[in-house]
Protein backbone atom coordinates (compact mmCIF):
# COMPACT_ATOMS: atom_id res chain seq x y z
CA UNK A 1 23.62 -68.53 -48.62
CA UNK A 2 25.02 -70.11 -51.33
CA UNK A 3 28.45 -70.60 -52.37
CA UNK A 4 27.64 -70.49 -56.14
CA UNK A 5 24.78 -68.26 -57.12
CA UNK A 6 21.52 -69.87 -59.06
CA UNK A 7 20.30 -68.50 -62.34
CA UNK A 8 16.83 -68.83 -60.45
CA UNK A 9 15.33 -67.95 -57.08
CA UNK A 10 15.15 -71.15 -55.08
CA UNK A 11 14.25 -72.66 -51.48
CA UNK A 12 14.96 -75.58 -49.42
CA UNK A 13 12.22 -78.01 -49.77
CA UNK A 14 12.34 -80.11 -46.18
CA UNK A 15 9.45 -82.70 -47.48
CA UNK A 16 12.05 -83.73 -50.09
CA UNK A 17 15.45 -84.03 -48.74
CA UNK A 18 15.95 -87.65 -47.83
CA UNK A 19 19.56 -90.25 -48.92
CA UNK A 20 21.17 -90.31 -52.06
CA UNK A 21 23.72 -92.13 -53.37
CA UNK A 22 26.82 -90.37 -55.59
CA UNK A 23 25.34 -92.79 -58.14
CA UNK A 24 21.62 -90.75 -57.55
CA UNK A 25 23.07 -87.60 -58.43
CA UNK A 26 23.12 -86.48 -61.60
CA UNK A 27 25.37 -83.22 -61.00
CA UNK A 28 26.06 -80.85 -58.43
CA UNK A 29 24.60 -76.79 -58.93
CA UNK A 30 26.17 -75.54 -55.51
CA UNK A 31 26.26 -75.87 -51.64
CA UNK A 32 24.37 -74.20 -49.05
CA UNK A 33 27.24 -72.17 -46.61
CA UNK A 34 27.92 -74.17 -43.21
CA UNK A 35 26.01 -71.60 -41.45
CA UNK A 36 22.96 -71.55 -42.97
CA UNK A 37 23.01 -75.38 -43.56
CA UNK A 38 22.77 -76.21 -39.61
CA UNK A 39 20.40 -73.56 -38.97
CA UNK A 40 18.14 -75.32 -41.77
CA UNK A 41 18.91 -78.63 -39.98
CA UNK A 42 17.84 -77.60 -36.42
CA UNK A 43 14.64 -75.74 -38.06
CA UNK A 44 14.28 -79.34 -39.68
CA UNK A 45 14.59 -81.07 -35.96
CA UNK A 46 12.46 -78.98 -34.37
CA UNK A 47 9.81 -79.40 -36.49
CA UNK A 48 9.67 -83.29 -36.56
CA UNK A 49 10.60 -83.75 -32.62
């Protein structure tokens, strides 16, 4: 799902994705593929509306 593999098994935590800033972030590990980002966003919707 990724499009740079992790050292470690990981997971989207929902309860903590919220705004940052560039200044917030520290650096970047990798990016979660188009596909699989939207269907994480509409799982997201759904379960708050």
């Amino acid at each position: 799902m990724l499009s740079k593999h992790l050292s470690l098994k990981s997971y989207v935590v929902c309860h903590l994705i919220s705004g940052y800033t560039n200044r917030d972030v520290i650096r970047k590990i990798g990016k979660v593929k188009e596909p699989y980002f939207t269907e994480i966003t509409a799982k997201i919707i759904t379960s708050i509306f």
